[in-house]
PDB file of N, CA and C in Angstrom:
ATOM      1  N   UNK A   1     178.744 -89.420  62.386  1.00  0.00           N
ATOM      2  CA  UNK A   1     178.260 -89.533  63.747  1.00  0.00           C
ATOM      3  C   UNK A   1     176.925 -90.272  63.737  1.00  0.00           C
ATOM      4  N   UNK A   2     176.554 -91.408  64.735  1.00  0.00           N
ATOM      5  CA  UNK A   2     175.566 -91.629  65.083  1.00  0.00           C
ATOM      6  C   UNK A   2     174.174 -90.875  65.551  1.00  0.00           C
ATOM      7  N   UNK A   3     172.907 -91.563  65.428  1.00  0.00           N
ATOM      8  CA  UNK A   3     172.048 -90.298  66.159  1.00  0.00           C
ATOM      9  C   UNK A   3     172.414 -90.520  67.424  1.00  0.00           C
ATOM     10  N   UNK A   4     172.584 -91.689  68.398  1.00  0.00           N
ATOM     11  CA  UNK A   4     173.221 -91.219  69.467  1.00  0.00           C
ATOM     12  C   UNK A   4     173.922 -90.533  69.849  1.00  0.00           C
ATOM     13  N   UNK A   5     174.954 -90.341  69.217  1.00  0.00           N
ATOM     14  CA  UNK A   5     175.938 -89.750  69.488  1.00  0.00           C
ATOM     15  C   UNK A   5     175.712 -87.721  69.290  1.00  0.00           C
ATOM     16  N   UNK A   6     174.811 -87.535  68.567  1.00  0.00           N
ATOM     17  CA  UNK A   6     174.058 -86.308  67.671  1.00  0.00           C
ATOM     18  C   UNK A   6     173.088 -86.200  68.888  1.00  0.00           C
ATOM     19  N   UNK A   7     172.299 -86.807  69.784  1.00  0.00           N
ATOM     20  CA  UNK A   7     171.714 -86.239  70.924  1.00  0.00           C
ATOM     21  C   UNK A   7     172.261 -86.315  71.730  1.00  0.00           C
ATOM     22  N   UNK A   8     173.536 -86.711  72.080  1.00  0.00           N
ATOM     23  CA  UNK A   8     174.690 -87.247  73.907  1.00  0.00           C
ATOM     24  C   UNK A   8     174.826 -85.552  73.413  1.00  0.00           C
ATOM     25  N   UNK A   9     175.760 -85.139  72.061  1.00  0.00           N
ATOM     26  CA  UNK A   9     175.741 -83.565  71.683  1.00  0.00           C
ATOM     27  C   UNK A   9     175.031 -82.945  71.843  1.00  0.00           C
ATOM     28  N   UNK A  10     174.252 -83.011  71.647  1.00  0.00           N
ATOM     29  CA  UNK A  10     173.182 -81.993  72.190  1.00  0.00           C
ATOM     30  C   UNK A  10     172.803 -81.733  73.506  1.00  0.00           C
ATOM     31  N   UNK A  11     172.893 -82.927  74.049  1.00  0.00           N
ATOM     32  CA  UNK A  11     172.572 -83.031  75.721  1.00  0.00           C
ATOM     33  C   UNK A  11     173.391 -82.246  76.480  1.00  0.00           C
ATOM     34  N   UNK A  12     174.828 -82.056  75.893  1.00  0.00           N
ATOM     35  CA  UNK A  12     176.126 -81.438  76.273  1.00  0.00           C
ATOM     36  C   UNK A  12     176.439 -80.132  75.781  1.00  0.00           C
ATOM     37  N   UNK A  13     175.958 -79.638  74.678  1.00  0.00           N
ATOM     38  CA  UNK A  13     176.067 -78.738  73.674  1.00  0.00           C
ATOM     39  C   UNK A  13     175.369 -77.285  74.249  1.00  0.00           C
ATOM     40  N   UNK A  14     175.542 -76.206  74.004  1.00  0.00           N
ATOM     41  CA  UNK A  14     175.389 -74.989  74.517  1.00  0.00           C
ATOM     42  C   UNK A  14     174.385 -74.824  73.643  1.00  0.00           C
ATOM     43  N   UNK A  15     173.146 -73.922  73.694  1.00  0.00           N
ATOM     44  CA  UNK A  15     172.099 -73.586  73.568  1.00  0.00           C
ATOM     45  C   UNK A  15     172.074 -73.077  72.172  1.00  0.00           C
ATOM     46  N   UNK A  16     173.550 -72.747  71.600  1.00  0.00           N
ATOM     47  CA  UNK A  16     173.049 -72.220  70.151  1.00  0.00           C
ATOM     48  C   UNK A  16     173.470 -73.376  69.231  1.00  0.00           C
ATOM     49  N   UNK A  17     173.924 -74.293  70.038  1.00  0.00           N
ATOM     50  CA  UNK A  17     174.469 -75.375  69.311  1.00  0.00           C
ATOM     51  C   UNK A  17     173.467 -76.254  68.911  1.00  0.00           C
ATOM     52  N   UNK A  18     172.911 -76.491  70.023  1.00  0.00           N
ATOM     53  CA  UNK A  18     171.649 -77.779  70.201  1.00  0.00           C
ATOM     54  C   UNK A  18     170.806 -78.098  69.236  1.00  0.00           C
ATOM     55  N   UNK A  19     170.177 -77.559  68.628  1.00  0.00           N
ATOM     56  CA  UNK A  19     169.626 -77.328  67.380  1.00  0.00           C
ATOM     57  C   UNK A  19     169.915 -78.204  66.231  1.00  0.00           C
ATOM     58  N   UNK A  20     171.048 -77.648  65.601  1.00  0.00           N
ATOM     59  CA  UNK A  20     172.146 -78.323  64.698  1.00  0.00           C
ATOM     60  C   UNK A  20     171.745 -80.364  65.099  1.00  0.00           C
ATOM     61  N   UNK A  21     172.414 -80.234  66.123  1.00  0.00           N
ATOM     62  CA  UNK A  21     172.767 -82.184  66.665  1.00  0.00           C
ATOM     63  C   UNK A  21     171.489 -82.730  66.494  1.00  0.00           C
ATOM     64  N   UNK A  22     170.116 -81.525  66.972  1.00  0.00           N
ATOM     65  CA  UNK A  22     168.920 -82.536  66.973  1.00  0.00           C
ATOM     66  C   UNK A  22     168.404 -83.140  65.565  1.00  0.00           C
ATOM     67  N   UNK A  23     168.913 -81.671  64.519  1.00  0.00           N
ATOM     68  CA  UNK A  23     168.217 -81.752  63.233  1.00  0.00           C
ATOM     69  C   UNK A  23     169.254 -82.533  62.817  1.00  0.00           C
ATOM     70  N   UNK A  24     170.424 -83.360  63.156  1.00  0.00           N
ATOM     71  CA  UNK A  24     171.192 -84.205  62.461  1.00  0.00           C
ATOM     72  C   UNK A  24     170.629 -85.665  63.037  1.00  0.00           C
ATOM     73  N   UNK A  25     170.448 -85.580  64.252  1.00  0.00           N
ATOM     74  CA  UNK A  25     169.992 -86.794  64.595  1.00  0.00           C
ATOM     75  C   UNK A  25     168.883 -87.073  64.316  1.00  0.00           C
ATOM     76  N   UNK A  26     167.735 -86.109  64.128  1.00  0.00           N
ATOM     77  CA  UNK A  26     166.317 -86.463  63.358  1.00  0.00           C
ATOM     78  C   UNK A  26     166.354 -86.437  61.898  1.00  0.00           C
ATOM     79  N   UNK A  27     167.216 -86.654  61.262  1.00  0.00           N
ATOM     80  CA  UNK A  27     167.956 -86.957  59.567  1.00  0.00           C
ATOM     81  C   UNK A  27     168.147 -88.395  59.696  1.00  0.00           C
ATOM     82  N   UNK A  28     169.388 -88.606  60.997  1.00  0.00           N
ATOM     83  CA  UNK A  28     169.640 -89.720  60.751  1.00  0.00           C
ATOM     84  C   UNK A  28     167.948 -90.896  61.312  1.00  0.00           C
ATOM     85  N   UNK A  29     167.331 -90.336  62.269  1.00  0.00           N
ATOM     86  CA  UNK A  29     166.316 -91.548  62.635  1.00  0.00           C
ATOM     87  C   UNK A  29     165.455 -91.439  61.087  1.00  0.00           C
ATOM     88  N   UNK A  30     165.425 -90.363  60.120  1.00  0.00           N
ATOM     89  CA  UNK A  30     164.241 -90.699  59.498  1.00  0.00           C
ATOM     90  C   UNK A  30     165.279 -91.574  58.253  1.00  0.00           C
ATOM     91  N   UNK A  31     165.968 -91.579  57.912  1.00  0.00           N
ATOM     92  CA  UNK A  31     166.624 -92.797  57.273  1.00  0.00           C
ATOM     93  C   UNK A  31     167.121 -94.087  57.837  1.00  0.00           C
ATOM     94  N   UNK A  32     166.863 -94.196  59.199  1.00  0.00           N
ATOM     95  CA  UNK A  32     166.640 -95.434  59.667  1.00  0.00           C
ATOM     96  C   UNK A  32     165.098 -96.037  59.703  1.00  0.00           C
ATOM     97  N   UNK A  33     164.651 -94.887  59.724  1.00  0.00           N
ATOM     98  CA  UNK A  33     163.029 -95.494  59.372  1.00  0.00           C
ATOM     99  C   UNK A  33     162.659 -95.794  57.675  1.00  0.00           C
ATOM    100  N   UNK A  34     163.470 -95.537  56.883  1.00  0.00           N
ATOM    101  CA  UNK A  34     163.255 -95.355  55.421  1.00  0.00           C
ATOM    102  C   UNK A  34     164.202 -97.216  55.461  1.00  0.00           C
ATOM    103  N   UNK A  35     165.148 -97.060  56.294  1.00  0.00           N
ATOM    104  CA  UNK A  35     165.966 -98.750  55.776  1.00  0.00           C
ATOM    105  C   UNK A  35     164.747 -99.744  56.361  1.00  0.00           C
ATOM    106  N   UNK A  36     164.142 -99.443  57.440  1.00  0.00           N
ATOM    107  CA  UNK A  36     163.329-100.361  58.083  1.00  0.00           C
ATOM    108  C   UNK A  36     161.955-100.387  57.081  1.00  0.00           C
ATOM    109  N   UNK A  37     161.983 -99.891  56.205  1.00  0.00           N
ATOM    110  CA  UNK A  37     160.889 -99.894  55.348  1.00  0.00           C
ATOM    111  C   UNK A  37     160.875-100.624  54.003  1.00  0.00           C
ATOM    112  N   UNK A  38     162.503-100.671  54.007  1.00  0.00           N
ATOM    113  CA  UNK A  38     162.965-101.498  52.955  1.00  0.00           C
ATOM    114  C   UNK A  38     162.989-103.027  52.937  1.00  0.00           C
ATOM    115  N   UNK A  39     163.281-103.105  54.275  1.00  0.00           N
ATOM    116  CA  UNK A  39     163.892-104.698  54.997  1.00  0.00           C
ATOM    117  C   UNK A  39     162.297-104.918  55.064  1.00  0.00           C
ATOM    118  N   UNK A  40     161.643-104.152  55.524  1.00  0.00           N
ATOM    119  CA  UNK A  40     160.281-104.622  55.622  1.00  0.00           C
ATOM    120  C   UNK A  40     159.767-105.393  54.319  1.00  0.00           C
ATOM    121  N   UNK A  41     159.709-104.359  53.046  1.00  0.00           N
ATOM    122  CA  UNK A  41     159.526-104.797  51.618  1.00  0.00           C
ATOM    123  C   UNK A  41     159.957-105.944  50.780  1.00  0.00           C
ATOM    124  N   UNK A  42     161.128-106.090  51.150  1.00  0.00           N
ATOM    125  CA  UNK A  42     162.320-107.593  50.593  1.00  0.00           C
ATOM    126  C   UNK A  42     161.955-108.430  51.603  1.00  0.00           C
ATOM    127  N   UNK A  43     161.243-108.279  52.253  1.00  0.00           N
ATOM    128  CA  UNK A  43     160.785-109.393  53.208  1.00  0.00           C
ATOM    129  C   UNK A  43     161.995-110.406  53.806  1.00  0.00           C
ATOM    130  N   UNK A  44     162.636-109.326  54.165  1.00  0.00           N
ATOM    131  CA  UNK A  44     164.252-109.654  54.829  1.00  0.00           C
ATOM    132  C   UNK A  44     164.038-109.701  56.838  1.00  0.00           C
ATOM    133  N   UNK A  45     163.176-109.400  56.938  1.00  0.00           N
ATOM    134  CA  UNK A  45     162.866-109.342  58.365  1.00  0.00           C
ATOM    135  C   UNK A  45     161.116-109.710  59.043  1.00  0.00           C
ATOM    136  N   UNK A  46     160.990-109.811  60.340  1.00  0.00           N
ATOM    137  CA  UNK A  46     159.734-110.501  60.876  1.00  0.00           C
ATOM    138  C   UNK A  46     158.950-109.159  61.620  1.00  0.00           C
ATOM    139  N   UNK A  47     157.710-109.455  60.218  1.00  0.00           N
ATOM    140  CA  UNK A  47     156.926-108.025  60.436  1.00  0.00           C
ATOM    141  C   UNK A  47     156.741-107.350  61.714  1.00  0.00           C
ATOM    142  N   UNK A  48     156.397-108.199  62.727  1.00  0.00           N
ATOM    143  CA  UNK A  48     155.893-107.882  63.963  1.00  0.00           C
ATOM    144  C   UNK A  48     157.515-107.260  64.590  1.00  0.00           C
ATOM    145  N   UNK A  49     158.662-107.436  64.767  1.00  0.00           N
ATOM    146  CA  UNK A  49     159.672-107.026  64.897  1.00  0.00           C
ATOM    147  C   UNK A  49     159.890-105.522  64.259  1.00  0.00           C
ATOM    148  N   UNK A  50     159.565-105.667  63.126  1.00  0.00           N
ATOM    149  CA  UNK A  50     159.211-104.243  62.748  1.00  0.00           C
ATOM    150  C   UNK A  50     158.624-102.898  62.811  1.00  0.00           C
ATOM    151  N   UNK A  51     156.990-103.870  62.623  1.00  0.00           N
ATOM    152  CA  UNK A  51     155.990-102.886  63.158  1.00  0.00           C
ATOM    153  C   UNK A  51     156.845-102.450  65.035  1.00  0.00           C
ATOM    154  N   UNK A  52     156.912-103.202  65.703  1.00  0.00           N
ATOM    155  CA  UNK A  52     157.171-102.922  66.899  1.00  0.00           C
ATOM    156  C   UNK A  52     158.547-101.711  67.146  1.00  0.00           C
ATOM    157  N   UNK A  53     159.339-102.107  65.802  1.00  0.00           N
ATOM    158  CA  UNK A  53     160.412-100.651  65.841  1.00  0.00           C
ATOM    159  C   UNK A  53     159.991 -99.845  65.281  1.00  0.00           C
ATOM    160  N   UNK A  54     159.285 -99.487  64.535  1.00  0.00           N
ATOM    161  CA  UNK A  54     158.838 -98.564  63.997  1.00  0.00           C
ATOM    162  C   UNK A  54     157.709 -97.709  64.902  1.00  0.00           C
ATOM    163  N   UNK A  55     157.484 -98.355  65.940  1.00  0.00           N
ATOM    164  CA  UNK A  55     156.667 -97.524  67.253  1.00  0.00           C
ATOM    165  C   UNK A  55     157.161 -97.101  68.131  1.00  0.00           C
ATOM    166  N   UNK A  56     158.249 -97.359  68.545  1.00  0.00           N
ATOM    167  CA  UNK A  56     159.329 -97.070  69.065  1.00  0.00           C
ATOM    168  C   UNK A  56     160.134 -95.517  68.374  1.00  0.00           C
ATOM    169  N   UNK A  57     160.380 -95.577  67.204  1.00  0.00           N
ATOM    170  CA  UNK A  57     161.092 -94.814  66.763  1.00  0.00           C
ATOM    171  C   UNK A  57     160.038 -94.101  66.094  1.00  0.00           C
ATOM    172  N   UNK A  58     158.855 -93.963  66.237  1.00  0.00           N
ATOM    173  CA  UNK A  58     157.710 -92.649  66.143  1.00  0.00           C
ATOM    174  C   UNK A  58     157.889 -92.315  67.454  1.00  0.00           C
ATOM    175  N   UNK A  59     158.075 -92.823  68.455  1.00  0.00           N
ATOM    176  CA  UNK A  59     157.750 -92.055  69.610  1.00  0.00           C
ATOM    177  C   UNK A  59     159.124 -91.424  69.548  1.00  0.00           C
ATOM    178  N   UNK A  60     160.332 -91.960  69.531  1.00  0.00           N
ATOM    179  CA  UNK A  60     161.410 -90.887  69.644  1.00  0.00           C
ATOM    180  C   UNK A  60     161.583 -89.860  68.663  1.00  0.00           C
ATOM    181  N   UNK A  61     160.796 -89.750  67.509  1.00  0.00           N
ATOM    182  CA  UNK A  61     161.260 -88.755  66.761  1.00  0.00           C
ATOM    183  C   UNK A  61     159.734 -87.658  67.469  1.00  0.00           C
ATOM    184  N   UNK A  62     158.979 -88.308  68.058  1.00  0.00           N
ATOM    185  CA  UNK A  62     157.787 -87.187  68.722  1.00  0.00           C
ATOM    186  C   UNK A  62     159.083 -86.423  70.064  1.00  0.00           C
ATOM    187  N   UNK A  63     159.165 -86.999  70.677  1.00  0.00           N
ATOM    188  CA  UNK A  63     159.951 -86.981  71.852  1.00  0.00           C
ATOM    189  C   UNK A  63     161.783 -85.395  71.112  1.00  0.00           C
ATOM    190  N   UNK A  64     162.165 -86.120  70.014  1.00  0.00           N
ATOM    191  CA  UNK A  64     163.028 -85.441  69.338  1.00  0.00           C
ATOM    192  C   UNK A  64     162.614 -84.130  68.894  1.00  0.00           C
ATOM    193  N   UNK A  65     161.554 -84.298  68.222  1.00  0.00           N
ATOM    194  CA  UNK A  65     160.885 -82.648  67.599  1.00  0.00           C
ATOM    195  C   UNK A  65     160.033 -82.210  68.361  1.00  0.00           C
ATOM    196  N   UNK A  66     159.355 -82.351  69.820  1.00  0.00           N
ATOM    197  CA  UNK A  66     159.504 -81.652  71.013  1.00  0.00           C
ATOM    198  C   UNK A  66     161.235 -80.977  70.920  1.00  0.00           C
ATOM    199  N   UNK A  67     161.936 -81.567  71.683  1.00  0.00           N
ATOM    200  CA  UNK A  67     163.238 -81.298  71.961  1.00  0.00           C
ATOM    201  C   UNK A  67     163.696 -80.112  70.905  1.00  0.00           C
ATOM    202  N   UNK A  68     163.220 -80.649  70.037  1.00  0.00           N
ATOM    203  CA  UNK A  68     163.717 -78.973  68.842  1.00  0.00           C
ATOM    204  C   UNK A  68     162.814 -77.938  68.525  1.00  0.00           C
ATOM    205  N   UNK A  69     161.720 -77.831  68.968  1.00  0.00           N
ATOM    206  CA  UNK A  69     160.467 -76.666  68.845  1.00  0.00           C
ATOM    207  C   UNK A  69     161.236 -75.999  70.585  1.00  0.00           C
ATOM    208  N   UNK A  70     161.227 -76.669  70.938  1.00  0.00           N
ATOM    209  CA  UNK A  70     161.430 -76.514  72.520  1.00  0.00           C
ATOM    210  C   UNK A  70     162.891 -75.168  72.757  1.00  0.00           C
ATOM    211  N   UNK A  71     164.138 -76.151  71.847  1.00  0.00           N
ATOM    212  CA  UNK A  71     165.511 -75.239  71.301  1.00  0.00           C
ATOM    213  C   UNK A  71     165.196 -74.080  70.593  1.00  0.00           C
ATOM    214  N   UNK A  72     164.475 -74.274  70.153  1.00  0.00           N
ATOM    215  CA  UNK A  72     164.089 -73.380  68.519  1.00  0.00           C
ATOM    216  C   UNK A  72     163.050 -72.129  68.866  1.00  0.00           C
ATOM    217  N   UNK A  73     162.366 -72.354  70.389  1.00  0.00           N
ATOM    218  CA  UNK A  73     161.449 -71.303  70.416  1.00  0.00           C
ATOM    219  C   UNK A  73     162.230 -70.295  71.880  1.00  0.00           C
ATOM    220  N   UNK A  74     163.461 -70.685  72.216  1.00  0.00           N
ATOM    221  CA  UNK A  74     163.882 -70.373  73.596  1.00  0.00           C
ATOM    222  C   UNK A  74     165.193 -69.375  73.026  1.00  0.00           C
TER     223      UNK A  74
END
């Protein structure tokens, strides 16, 4: 499953479920941040394109682990 697809679940998912999808989908963003670190290194991609996803996808994993302190304390 995608992380999209791991938060649409969750969005849909019953309260003891929710949990589970977020901590799969915040697995999968932090190994998309680990490939974007790679492509960064092999100098396979244009830094500024990078840096710019990689701010992006700090804010959704802030935005994500809200979402699971949030599950996790209710």
């Amino acid at each position: 499953m995608s992380c999209m697809e791991d938060l649409i679940m969750a969005k849909n998912a019953p309260k003891t479920l929710k949990a589970s999808y977020l901590i799969k989908a915040s697995s999968q963003l932090e190994i998309t941040t680990i490939k974007l670190r790679l492509f960064l290194e092999l100098r396979l991609v244009n830094e500024t394109k990078i840096f710019q996803t990689q701010t992006k996808l700090a804010e959704i994993g802030r935005m994500l682990g809200g979402w699971l302190r949030a599950t996790q304390s209710t």
